[in-house]
Protein backbone atom coordinates (compact mmCIF):
# COMPACT_ATOMS: atom_id res chain seq x y z
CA UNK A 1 81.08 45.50 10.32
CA UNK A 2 83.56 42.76 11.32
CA UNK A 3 85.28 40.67 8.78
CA UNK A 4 87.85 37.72 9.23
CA UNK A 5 88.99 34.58 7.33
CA UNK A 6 89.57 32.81 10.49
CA UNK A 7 87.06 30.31 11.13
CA UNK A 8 87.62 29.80 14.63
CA UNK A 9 87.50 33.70 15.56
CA UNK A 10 84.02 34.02 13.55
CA UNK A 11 82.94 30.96 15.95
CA UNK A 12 83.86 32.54 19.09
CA UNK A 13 82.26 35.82 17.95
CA UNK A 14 78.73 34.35 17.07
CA UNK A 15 79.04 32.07 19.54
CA UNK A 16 78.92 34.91 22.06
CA UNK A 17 76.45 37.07 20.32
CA UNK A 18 73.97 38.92 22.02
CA UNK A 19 71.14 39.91 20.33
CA UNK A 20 68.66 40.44 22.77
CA UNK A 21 65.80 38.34 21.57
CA UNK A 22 66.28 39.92 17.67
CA UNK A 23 66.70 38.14 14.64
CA UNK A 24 69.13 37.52 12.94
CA UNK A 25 69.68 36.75 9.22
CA UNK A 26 72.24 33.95 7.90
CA UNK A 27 73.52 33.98 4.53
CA UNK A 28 75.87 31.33 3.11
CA UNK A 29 77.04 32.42 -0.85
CA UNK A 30 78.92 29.79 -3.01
CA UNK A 31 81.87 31.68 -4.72
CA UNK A 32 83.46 28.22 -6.23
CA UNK A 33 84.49 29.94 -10.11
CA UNK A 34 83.38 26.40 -11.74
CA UNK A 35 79.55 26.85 -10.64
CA UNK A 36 79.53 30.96 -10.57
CA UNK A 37 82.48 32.32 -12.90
CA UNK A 38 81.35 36.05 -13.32
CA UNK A 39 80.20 38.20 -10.63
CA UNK A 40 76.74 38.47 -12.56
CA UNK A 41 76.31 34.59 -11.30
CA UNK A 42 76.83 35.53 -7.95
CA UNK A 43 74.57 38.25 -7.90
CA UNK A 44 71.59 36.38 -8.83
CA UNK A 45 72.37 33.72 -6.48
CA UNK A 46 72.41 36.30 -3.48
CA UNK A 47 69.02 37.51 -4.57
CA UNK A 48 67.41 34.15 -5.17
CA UNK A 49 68.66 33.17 -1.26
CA UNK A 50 66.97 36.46 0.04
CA UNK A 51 63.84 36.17 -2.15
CA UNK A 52 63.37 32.59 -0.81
CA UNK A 53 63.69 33.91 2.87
CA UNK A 54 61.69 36.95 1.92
CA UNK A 55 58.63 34.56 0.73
CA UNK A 56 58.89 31.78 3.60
CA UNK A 57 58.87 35.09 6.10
CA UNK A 58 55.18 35.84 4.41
CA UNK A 59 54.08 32.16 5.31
CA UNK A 60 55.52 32.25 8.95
CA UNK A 61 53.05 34.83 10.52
CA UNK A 62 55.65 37.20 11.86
CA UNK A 63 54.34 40.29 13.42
CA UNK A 64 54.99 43.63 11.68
CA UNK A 65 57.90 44.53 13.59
CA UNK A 66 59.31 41.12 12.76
CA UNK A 67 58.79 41.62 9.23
CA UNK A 68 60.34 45.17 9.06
CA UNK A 69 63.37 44.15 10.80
CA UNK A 70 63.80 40.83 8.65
CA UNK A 71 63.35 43.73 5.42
CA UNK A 72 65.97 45.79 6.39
CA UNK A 73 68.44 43.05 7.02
CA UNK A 74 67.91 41.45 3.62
CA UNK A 75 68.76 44.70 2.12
CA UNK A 76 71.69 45.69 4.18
CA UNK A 77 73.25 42.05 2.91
CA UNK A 78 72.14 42.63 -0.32
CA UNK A 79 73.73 46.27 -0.72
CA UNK A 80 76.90 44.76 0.96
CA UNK A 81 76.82 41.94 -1.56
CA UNK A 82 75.56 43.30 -4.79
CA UNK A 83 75.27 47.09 -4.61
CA UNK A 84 79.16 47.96 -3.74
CA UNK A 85 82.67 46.83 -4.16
CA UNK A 86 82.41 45.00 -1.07
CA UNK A 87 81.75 41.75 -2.66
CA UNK A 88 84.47 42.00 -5.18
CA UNK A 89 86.83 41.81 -2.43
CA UNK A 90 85.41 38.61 -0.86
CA UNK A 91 85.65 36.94 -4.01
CA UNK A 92 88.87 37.46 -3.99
CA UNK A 93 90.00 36.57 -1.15
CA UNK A 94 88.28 32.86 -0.91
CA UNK A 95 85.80 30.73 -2.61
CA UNK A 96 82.77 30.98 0.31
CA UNK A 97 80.87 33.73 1.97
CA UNK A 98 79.07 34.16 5.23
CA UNK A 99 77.05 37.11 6.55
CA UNK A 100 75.02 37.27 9.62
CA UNK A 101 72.85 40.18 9.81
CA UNK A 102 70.82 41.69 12.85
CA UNK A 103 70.22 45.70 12.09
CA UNK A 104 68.04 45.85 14.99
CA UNK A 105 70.94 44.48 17.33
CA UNK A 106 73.74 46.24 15.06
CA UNK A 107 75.13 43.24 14.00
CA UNK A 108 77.21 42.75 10.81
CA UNK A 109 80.04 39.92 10.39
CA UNK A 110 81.22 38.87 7.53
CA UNK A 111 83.34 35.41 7.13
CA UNK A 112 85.25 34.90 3.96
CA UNK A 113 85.74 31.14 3.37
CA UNK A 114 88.88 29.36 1.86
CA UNK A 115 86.68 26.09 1.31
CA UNK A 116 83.31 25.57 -0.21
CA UNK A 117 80.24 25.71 0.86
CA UNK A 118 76.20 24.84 0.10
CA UNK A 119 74.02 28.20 -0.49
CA UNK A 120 72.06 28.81 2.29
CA UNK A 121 69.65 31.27 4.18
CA UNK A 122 67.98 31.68 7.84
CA UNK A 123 66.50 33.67 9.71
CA UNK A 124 66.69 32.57 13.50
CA UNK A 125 67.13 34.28 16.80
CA UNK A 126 70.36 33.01 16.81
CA UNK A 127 73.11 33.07 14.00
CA UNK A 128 73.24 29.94 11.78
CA UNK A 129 76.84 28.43 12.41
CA UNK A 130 76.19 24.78 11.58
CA UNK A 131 77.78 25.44 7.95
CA UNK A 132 80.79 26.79 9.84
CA UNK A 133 81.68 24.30 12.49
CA UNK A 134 81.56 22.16 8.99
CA UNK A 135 84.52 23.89 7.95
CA UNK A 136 86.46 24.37 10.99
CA UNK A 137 90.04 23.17 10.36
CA UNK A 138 90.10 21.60 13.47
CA UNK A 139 89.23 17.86 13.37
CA UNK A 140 85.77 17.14 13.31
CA UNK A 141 83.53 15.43 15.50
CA UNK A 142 80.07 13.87 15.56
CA UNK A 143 77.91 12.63 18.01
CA UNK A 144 75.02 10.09 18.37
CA UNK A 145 72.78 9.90 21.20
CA UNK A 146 70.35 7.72 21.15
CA UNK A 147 67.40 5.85 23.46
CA UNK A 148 64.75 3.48 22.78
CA UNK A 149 62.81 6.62 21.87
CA UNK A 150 64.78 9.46 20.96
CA UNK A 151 67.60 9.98 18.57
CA UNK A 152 70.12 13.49 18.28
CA UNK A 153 72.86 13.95 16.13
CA UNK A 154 75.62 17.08 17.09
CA UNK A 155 78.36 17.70 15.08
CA UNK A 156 81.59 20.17 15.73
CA UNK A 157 84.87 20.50 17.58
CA UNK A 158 86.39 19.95 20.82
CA UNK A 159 85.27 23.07 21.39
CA UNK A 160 81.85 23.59 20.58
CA UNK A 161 78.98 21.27 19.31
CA UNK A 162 75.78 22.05 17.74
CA UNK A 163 72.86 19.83 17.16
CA UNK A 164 71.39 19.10 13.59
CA UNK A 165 68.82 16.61 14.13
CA UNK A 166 66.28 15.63 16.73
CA UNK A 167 63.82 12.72 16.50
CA UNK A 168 61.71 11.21 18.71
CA UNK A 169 59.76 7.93 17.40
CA UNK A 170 56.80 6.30 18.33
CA UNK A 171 58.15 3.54 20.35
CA UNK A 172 55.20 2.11 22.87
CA UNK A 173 56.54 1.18 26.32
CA UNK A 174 56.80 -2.71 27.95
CA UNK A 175 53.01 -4.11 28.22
CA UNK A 176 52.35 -4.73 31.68
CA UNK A 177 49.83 -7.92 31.23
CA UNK A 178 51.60 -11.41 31.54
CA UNK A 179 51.63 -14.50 29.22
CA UNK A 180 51.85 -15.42 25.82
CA UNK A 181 50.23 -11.63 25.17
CA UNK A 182 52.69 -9.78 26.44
CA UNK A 183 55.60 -11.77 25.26
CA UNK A 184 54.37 -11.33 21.43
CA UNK A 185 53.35 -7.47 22.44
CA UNK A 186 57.22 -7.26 23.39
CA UNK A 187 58.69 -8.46 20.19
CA UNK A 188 56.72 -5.98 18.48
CA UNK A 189 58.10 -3.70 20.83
CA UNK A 190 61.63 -4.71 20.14
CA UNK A 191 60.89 -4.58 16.58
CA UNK A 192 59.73 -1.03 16.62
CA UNK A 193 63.09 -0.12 18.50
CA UNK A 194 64.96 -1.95 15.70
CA UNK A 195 63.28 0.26 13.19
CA UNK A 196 64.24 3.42 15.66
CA UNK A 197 67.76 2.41 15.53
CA UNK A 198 68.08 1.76 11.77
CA UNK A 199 66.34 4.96 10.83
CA UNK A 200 68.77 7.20 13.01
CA UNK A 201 72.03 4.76 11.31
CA UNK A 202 70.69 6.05 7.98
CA UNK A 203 69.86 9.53 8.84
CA UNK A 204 74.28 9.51 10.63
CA UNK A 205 75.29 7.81 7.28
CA UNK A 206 73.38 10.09 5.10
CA UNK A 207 74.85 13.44 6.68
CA UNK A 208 78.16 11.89 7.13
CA UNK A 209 77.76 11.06 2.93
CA UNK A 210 77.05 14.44 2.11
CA UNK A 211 79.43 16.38 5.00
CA UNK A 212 81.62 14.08 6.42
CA UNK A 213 83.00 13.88 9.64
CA UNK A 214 86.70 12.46 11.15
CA UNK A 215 85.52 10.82 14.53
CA UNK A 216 82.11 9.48 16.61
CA UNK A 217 81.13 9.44 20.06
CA UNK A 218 78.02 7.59 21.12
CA UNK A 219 75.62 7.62 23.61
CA UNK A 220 73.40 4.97 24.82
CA UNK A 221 72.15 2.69 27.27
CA UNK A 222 74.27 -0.62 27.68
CA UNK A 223 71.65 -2.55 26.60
CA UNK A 224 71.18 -0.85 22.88
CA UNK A 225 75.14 -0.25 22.63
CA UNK A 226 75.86 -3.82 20.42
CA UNK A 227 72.43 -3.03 18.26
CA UNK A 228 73.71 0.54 17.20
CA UNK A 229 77.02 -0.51 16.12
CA UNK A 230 75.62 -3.29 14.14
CA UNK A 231 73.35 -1.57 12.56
CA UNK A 232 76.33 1.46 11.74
CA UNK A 233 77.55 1.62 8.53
CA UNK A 234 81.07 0.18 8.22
CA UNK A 235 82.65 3.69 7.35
CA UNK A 236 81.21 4.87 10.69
CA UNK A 237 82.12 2.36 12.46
CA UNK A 238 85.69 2.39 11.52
CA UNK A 239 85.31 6.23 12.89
CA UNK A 240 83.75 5.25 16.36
CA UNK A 241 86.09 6.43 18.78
CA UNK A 242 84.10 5.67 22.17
CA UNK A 243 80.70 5.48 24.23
CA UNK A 244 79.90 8.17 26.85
CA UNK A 245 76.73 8.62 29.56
CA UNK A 246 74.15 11.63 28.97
CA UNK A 247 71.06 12.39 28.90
CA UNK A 248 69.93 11.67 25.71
CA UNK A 249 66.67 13.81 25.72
CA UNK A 250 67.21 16.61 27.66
CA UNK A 251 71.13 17.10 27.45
CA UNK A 252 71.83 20.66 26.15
CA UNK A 253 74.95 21.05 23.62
CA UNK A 254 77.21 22.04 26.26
CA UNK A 255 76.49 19.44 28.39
CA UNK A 256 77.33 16.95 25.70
CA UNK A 257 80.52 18.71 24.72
CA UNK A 258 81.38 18.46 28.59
CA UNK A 259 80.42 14.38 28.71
CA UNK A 260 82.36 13.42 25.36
CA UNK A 261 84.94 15.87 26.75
CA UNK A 262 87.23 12.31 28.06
CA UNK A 263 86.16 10.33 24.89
CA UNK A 264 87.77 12.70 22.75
CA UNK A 265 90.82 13.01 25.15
CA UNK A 266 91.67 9.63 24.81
CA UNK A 267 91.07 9.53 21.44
CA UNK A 268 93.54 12.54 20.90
CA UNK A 269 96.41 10.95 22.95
CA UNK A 270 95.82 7.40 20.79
CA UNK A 271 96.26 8.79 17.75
CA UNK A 272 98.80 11.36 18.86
CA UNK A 273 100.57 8.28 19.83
CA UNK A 274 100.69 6.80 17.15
CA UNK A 275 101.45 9.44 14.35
CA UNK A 276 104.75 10.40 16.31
CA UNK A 277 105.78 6.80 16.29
CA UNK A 278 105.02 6.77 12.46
CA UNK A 279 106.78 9.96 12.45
CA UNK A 280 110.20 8.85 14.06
CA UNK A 281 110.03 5.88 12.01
CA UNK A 282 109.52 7.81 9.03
CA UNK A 283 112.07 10.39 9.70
CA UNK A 284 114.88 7.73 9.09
CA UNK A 285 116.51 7.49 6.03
CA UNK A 286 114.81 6.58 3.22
CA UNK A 287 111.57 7.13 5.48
CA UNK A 288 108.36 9.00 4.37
CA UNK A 289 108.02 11.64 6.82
CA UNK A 290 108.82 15.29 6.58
CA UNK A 291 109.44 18.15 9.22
CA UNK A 292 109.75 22.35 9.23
CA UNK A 293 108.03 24.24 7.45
CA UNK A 294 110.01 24.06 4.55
CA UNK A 295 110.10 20.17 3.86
CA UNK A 296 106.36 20.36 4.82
CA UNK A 297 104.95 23.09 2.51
CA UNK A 298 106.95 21.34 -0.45
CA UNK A 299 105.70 18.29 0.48
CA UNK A 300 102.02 19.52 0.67
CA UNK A 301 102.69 21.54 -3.09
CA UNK A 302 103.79 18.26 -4.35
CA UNK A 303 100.40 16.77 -3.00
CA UNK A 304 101.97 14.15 -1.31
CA UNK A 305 101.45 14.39 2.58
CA UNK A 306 99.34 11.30 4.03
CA UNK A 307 98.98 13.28 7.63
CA UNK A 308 99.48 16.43 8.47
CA UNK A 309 100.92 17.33 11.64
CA UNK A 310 100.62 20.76 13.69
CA UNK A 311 101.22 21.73 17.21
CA UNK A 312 97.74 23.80 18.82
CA UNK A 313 97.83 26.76 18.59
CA UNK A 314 101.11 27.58 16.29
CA UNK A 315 101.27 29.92 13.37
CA UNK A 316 103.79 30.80 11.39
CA UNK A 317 103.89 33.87 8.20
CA UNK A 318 104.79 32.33 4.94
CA UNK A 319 103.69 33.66 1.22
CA UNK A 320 100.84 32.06 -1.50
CA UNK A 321 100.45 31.88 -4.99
CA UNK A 322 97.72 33.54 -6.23
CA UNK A 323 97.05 32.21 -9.45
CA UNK A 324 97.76 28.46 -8.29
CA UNK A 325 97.73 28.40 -4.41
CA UNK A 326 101.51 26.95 -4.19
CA UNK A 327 102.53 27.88 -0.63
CA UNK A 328 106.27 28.79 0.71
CA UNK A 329 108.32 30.19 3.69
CA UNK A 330 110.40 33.01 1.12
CA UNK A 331 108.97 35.46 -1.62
CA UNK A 332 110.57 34.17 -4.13
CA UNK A 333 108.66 34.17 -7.58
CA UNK A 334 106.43 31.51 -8.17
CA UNK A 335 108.18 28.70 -10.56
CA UNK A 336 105.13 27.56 -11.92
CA UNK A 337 103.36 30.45 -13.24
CA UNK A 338 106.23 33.51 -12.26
CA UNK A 339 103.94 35.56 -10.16
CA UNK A 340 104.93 37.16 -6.72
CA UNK A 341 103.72 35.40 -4.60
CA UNK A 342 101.05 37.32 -1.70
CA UNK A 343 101.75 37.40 1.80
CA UNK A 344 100.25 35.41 4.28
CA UNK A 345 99.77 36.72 8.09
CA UNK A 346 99.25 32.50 8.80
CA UNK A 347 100.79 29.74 6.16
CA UNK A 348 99.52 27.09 8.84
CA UNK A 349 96.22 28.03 8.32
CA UNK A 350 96.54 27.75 4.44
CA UNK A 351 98.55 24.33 4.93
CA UNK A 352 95.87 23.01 6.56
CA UNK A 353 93.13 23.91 3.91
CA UNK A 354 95.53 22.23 1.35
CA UNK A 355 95.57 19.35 2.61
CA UNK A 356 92.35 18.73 3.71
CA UNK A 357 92.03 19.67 -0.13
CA UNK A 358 94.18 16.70 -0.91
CA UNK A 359 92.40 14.56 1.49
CA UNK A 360 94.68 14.31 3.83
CA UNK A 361 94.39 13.67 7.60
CA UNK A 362 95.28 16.92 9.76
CA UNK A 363 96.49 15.83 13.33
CA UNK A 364 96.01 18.69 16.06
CA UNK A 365 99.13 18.11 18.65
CA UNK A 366 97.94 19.26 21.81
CA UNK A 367 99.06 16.27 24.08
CA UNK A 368 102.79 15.28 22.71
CA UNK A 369 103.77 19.20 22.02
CA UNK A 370 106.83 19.07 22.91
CA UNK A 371 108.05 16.35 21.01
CA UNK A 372 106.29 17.62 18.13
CA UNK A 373 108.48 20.95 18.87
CA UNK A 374 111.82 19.19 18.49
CA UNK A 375 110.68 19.06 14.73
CA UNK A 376 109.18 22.38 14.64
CA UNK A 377 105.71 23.19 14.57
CA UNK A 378 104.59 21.13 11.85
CA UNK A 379 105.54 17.69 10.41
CA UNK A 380 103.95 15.29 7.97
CA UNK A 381 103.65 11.61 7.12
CA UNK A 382 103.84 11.23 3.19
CA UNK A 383 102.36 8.59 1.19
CA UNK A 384 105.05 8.47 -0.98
């Protein structure tokens, strides 16, 4: 069995999983106290999500070795999760739970999750990450690609995209005889498109409402470009960062991640840009800026921090409160509450959750490191 608390190594794991051709079984368990406060709660939850996989498996027509194998993952999961002290020690440790399960393929990793996240269960040949990109603390991106005919939507990082929606309308193609016919067959063309376009605006807005996103990339021909952006709600528009070329049926996640590779470049080195400007400025006197970790980590206690700013790739050890998450460089008591405070193998990684927590902006430096350096590996622009 694996287990890690860093988001980015579970990705790269499952991302790289080899299962040859078996299934494997997805579990997502909400551990937020205010929903499931005793460990009773969380039981039952587990075993509603695997009774609910266990009864769609007996509509889906699996063949007996499907079914066996899909058995004895559900209760290797549900002895890690309910039948052992396992579970005890994921509670503690965040307030979501993932498990991806293949005993056929000996597969067994467990994610613990600092953030929240939406019960869920599959069972798919390959491991359920959408949930996970989600919560990657790196800034997150979606994508819109979208023809006269056919609508995707991917979400995810820089580094890795996966697709979450996949439509392909009814439109009927330009009618070939001439006159007064065709013209009035046309607009009824151009009206179903409209309707194409609107639906796939809602559907963006709707998962943006419920999960939402930092930036968007869109793809589509020249001629539809002004049409989707009108029709965009105004919170996604304000997010569009930039068009790119694909193919918008057949394009495989990769290949998109590869295209909107330069749109989210140029994005990166904008608002890298501009945040350091903000952040000399603000570094004056009487300024609102902060920089080291010290300065920062107070800053981010004290809830104040407008934009968070960290070089890729740093870390840095630091300690956390247990009882009330306060985060510092020393081990010094906690003055809120008194407690020692626990040791943390990455504070950055903690930093970030806060402030996302806080709603914050978290800027990734990966263009302008070196002037982000001069102020160590973290800075922040305050709101007050």
């Amino acid at each position: 069995m694996h287990r890690t608390q860093s988001i980015d190594v579970a990705l790269d794991r499952l991302g790289h999983l080899q299962v040859d051709g078996h299934s494997v079984l997805s579990l997502y368990v909400d551990l937020d106290p205010s929903r499931f406060p005793h460990l009773r709660d969380r039981h039952m939850q587990v075993d509603a999500l695997l009774a609910d996989v266990e009864r769609r498996s007996m509509d889906d027509g699996l063949s007996h070795e499907r079914r066996m194998a899909m058995r004895a993952d559900i209760e290797r999961v549900r002895s890690l999760l309910t039948d052992n002290d396992d579970a005890e020690l994921a509670v503690e440790s965040g307030r979501g739970l993932a498990v991806f399960c293949s005993t056929a393929a000996d597969v067994l990793e467990v994610v613990t999750l600092a953030g929240g996240v939406d019960a869920a269960v599959a069972v798919q040949e390959r491991p359920f990450i959408e949930p996970l990109v989600e919560l990657a603390p790196h800034e997150r991106w979606c994508v819109l690609l979208i023809s006269r005919r056919a609508a995707r939507i991917l979400r995810g990082t820089r580094e890795r995209f996966v697709e979450v929606s996949h439509a392909l309308d009814d439109v009927h193609k330009h009618h070939a005889q001439g006159g007064w016919s065709q013209s009035r067959y046309q607009r009824g063309v151009e009206h179903e498109v409209d309707e194409h376009i609107r639906s796939a605006c809602a559907d963006l807005f709707e998962r943006f409402r419920r999960r939402g996103f930092d930036r968007l990339a869109l793809s589509a021909p020249a001629e539809l470009r002004p049409r989707v952006e009108q029709e965009l709600h105004a919170d996604l528009r304000q997010r569009l960062a930039g068009h790119f070329e694909v193919d918008v049926e057949r394009a495989t996640a990769d290949e998109v991640r590869q295209r909107v590779a330069g749109v989210i470049e140029a994005d990166e080195r904008r608002r890298e840009d501009d945040a350091l400007a903000q952040l000399r400025e603000g570094l004056a006197p009487a300024g609102h800026a902060a920089a080291g970790l010290d300065d920062v980590l107070e800053a981010l206690n004290e809830r104040r921090v407008r934009t968070l700013l960290l070089a890729h790739g740093s870390s840095a050890p630091g300690f956390a409160c247990r009882a009330c998450g306060r985060l510092s460089c020393g081990d010094a008591p906690c003055p809120a509450d008194g407690s020692a405070p626990q040791p943390q193998t990455d504070i950055l990684e903690r930093a970030t959750e806060l402030a996302l927590d806080q709603s914050a902006d978290v800027l990734f430096v990966r263009h302008n490191t070196d002037e982000l350096a001069r102020h160590g590996p973290v800075a922040a622009l305050l709101r007050y």
